[in-house]
Each structure stands twice: as structure tokens, then as C-alpha cells.
PDB file of N, CA and C in Angstrom:
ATOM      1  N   UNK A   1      66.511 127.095  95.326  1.00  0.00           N
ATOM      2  CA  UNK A   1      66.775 127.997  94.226  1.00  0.00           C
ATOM      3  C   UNK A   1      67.240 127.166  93.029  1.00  0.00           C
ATOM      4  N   UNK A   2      66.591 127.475  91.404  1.00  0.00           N
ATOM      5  CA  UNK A   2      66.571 126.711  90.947  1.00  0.00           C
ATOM      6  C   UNK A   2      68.357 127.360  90.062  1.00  0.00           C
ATOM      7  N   UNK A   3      69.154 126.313  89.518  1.00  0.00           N
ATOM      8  CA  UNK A   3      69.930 127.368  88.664  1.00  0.00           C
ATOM      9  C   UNK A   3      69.801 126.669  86.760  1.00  0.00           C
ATOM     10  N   UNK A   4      70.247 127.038  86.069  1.00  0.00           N
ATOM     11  CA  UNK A   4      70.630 126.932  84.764  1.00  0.00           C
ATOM     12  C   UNK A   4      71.860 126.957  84.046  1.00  0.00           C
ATOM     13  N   UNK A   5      72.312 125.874  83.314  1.00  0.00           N
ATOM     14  CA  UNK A   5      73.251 125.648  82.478  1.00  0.00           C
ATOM     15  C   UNK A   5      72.931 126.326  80.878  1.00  0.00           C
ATOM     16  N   UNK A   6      73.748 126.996  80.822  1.00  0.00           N
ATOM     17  CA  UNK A   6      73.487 127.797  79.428  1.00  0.00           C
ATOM     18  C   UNK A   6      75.068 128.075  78.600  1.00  0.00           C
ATOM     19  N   UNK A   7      75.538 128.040  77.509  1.00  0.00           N
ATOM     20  CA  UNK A   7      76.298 128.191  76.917  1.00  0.00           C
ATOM     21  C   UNK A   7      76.672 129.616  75.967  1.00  0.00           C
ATOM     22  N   UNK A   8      77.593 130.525  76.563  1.00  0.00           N
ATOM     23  CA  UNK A   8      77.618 131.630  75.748  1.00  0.00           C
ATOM     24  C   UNK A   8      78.325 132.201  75.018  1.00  0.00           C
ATOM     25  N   UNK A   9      78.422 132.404  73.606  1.00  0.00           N
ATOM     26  CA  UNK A   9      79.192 132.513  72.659  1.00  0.00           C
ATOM     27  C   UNK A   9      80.022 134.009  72.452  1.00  0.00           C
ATOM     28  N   UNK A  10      81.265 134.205  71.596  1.00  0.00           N
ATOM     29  CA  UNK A  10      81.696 135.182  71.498  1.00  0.00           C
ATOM     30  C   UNK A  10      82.749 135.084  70.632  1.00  0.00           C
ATOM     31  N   UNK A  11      83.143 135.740  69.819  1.00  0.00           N
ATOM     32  CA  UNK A  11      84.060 136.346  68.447  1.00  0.00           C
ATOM     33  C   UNK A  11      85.855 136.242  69.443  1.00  0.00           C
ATOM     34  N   UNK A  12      86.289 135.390  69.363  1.00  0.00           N
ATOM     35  CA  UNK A  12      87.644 135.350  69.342  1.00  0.00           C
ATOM     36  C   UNK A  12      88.545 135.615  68.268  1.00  0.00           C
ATOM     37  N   UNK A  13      89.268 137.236  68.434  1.00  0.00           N
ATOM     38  CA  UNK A  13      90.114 137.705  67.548  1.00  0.00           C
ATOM     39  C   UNK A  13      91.074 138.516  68.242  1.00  0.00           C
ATOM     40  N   UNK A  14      92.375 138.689  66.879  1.00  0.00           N
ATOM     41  CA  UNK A  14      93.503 139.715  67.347  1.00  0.00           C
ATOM     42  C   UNK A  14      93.040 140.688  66.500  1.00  0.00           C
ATOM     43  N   UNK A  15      93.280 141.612  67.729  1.00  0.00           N
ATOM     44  CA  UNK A  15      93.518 143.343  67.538  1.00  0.00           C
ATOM     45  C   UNK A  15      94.318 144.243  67.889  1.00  0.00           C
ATOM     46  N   UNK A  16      94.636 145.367  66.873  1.00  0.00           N
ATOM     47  CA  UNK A  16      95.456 146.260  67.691  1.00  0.00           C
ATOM     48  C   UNK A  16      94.814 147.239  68.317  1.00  0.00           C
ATOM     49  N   UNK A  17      95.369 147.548  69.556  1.00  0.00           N
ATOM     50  CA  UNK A  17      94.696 148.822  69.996  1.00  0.00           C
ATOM     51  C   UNK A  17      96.118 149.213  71.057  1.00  0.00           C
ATOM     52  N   UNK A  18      95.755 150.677  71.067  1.00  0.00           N
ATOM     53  CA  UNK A  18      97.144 151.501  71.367  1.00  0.00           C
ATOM     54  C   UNK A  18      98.198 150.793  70.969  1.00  0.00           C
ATOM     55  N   UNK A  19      98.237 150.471  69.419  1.00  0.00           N
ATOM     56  CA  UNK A  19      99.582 150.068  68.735  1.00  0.00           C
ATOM     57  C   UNK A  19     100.180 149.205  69.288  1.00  0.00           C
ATOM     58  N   UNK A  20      99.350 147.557  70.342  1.00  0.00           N
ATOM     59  CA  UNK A  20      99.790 146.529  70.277  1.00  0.00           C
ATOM     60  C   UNK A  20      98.479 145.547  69.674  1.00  0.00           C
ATOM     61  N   UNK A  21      99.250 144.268  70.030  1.00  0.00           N
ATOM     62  CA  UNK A  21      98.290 143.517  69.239  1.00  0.00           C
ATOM     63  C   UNK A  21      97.765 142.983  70.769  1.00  0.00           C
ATOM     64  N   UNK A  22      96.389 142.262  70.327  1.00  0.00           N
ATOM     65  CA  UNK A  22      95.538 141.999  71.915  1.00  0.00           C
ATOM     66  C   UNK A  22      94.723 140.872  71.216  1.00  0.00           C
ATOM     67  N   UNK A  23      94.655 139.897  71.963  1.00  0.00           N
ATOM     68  CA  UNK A  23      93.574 139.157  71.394  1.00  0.00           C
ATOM     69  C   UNK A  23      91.995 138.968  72.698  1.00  0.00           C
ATOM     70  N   UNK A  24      91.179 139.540  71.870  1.00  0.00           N
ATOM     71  CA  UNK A  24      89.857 139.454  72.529  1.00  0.00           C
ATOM     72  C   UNK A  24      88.726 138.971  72.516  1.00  0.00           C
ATOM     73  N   UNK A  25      88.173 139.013  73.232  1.00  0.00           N
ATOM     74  CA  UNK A  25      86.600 137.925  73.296  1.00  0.00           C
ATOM     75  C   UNK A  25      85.592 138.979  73.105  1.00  0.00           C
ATOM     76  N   UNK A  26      84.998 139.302  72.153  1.00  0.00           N
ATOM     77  CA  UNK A  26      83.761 140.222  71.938  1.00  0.00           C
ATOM     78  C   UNK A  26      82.408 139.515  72.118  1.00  0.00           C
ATOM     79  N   UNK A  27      81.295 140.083  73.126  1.00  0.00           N
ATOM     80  CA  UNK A  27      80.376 139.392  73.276  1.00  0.00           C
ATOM     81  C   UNK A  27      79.607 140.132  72.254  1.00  0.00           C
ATOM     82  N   UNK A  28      77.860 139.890  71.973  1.00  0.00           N
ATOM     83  CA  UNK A  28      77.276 140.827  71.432  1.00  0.00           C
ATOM     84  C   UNK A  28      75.974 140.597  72.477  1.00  0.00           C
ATOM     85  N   UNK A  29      75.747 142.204  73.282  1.00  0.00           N
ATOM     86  CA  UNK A  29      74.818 141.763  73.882  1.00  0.00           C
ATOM     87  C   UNK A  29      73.277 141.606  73.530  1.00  0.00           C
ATOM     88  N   UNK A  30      72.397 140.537  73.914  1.00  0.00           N
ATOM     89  CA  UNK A  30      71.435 140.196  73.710  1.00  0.00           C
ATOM     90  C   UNK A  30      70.971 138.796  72.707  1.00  0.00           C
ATOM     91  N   UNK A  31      73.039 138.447  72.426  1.00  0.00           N
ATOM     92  CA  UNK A  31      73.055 137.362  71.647  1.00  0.00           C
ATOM     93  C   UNK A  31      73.850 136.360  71.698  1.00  0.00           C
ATOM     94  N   UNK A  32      73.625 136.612  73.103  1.00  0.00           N
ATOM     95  CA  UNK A  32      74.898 135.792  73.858  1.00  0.00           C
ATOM     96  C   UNK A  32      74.737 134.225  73.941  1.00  0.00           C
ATOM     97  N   UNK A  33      73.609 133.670  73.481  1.00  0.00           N
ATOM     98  CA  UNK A  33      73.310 132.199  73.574  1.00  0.00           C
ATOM     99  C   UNK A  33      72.526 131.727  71.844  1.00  0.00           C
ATOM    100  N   UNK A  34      72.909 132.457  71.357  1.00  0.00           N
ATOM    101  CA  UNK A  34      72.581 132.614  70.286  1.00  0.00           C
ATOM    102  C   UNK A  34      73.859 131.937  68.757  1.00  0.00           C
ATOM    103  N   UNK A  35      74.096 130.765  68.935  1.00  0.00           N
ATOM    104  CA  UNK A  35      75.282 130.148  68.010  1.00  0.00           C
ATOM    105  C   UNK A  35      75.203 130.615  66.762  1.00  0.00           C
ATOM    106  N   UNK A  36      74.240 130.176  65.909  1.00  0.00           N
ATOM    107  CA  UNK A  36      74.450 130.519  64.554  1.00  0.00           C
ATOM    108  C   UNK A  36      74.476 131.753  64.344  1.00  0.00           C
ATOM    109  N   UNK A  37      74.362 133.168  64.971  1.00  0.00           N
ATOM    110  CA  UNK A  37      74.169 134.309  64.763  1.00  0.00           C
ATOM    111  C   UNK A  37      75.557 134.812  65.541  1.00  0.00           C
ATOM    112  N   UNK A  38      76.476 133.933  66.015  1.00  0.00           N
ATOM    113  CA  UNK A  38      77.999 134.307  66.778  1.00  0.00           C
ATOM    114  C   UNK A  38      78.798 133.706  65.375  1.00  0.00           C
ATOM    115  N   UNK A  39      78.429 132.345  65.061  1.00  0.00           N
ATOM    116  CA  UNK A  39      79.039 132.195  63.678  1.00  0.00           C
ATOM    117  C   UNK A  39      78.943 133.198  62.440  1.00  0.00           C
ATOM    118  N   UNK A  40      77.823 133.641  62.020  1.00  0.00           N
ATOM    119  CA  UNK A  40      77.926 134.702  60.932  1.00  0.00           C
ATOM    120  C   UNK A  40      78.878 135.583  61.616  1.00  0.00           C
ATOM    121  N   UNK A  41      78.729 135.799  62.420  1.00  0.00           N
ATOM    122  CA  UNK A  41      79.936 136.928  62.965  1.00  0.00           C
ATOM    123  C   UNK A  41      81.114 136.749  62.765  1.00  0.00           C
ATOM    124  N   UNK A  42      81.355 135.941  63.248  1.00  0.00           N
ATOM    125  CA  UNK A  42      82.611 135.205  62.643  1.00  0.00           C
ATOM    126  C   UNK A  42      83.504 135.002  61.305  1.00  0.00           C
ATOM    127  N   UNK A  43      82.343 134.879  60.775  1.00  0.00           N
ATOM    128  CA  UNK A  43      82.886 134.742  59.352  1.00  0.00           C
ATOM    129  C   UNK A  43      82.780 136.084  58.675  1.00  0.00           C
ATOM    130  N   UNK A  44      82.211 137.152  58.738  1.00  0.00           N
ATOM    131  CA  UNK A  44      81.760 138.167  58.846  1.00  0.00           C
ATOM    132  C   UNK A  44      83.477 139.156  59.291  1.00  0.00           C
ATOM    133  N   UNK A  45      83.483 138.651  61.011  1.00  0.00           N
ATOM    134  CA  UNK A  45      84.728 139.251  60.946  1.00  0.00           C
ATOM    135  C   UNK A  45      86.155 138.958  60.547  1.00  0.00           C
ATOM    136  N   UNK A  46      86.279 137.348  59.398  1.00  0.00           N
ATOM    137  CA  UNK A  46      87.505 136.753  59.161  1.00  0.00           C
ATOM    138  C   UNK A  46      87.666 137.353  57.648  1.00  0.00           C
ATOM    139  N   UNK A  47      86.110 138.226  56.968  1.00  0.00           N
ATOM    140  CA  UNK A  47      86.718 138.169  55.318  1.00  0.00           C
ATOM    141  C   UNK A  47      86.468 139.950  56.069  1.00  0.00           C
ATOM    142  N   UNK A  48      86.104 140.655  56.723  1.00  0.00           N
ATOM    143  CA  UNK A  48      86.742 142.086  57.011  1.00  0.00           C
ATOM    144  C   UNK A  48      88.371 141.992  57.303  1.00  0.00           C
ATOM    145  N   UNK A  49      89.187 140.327  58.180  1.00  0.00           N
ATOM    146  CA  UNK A  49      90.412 140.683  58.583  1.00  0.00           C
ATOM    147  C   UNK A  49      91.245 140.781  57.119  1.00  0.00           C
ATOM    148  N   UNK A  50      90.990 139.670  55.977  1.00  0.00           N
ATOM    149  CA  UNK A  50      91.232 139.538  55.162  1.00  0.00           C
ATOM    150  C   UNK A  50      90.948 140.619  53.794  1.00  0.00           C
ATOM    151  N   UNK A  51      90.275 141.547  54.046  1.00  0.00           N
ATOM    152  CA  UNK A  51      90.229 142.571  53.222  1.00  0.00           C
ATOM    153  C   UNK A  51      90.997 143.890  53.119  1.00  0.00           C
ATOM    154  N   UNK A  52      91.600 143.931  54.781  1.00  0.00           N
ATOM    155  CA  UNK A  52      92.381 144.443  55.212  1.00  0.00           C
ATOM    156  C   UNK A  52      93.762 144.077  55.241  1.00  0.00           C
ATOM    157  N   UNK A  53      93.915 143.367  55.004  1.00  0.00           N
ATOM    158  CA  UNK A  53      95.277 142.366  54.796  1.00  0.00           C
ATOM    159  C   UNK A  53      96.026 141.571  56.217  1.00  0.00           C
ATOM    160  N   UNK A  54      94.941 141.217  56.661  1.00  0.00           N
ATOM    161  CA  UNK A  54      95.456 140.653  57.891  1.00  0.00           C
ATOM    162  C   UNK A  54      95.484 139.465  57.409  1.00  0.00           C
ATOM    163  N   UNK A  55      95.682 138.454  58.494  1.00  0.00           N
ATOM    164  CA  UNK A  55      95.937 137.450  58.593  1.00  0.00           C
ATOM    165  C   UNK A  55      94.453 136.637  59.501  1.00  0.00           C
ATOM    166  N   UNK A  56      93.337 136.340  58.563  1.00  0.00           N
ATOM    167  CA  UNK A  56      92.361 136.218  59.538  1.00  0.00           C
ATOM    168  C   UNK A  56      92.689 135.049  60.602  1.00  0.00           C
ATOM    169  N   UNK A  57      92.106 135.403  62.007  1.00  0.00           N
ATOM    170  CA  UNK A  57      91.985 134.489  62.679  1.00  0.00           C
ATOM    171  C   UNK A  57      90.589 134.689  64.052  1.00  0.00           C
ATOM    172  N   UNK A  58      89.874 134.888  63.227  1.00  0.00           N
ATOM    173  CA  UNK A  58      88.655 135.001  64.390  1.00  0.00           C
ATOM    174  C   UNK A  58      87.888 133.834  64.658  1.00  0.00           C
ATOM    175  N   UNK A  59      87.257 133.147  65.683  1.00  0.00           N
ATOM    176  CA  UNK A  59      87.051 132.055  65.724  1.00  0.00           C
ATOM    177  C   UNK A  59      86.430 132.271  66.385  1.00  0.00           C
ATOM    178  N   UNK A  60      84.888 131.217  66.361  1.00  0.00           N
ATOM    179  CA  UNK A  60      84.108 131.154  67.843  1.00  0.00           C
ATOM    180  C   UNK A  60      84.767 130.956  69.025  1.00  0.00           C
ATOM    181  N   UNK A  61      84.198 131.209  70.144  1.00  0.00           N
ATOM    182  CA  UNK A  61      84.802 131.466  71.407  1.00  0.00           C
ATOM    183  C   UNK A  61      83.462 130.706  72.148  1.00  0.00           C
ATOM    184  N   UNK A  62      83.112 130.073  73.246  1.00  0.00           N
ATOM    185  CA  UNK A  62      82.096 129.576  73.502  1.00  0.00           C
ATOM    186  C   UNK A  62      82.492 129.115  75.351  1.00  0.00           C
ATOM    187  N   UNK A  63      81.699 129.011  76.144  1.00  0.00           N
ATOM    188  CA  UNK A  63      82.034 129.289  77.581  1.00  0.00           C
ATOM    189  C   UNK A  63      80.243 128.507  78.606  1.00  0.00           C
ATOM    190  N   UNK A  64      80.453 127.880  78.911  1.00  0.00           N
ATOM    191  CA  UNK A  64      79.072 127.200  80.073  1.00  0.00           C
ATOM    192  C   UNK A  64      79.223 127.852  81.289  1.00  0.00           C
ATOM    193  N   UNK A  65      78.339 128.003  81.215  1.00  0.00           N
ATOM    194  CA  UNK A  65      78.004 128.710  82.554  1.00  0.00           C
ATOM    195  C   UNK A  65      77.162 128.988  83.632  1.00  0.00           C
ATOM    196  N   UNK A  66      76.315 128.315  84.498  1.00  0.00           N
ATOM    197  CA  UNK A  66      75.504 127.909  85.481  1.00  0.00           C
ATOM    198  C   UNK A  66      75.254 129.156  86.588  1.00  0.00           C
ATOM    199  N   UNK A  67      73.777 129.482  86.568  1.00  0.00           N
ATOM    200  CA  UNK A  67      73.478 130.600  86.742  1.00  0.00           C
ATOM    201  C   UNK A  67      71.986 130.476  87.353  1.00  0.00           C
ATOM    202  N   UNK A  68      71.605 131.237  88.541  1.00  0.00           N
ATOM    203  CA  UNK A  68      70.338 131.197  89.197  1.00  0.00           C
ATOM    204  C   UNK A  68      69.661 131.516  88.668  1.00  0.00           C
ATOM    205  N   UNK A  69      68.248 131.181  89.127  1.00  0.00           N
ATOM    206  CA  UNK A  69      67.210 132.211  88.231  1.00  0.00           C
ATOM    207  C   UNK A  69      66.780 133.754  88.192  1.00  0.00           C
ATOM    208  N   UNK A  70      67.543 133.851  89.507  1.00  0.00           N
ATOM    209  CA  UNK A  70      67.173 135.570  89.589  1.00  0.00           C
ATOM    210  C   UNK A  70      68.736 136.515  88.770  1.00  0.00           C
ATOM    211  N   UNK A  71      69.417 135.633  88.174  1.00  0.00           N
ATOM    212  CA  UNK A  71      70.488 136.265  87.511  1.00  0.00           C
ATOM    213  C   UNK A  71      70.224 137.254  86.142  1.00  0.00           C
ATOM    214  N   UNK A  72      68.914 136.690  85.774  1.00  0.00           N
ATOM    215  CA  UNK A  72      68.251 137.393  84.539  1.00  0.00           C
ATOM    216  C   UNK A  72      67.220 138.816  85.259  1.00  0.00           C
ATOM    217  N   UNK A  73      67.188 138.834  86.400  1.00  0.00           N
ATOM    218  CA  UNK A  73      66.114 140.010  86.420  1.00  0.00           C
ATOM    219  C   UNK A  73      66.902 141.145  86.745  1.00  0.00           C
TER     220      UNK A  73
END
């Protein structure tokens, strides 16, 4: 069985939800190996934190991960 090394990206930010703060890993699915399109996101979600008056801090998030071939079907 053959497997694959693949690298998958995701939006590291703080949020509140039920009135604490949380910091989370948002994937987007179908664009999960997809870098430059996790970066626009990124930046995307640091001038929304900043418009809001946060304190941006969203940052790529990025993770390897080795996976069979029947993991995609």
C-alpha cells in the first residue's frame, strides 16, 4: 500500500465564542493543500481583525501529514 506526504494548511486565529476568547485552526475544505490561497486568507482575515478593532493575529497554520491512497476515496 502505497502512502503520501502532503502538507495542510489552515487560518490560525483568536476568537470569541460564548463570550470567551478561543484560539482556532480553520480549515477551508477543498483547499486544504492549497498555500497561496490559505495565505490570502490570512491576510484577508488580519485587516477584517483590524477593522474591527482587534488586535490582528491570524497566521498560517500548516501541519504534514502521511496518508494512504485509499484515504481520498
Amino acid at each position: 500500500m502505497a502512502t503520501e506526504t502532503i502538507t495542510v494548511y489552515g487560518v490560525r486565529s483568536t476568537q470569541v465564542r460564548h463570550g470567551k476568547r478561543k484560539v482556532v485552526v480553520e480549515t477551508a475544505p477543498g483547499h486544504e493543500t492549497d498555500r497561496a490561497w490559505h495565505v490570502q486568507l490570512v491576510e484577508q482575515e488580519r485587516a477584517w481583525q483590524k477593522s474591527v478593532g482587534l488586535t490582528p493575529d491570524a497566521e498560517l497554520a500548516a501541519r504534514t501529514v502521511t496518508t494512504s491512497d485509499w484515504y481520498g476515496i
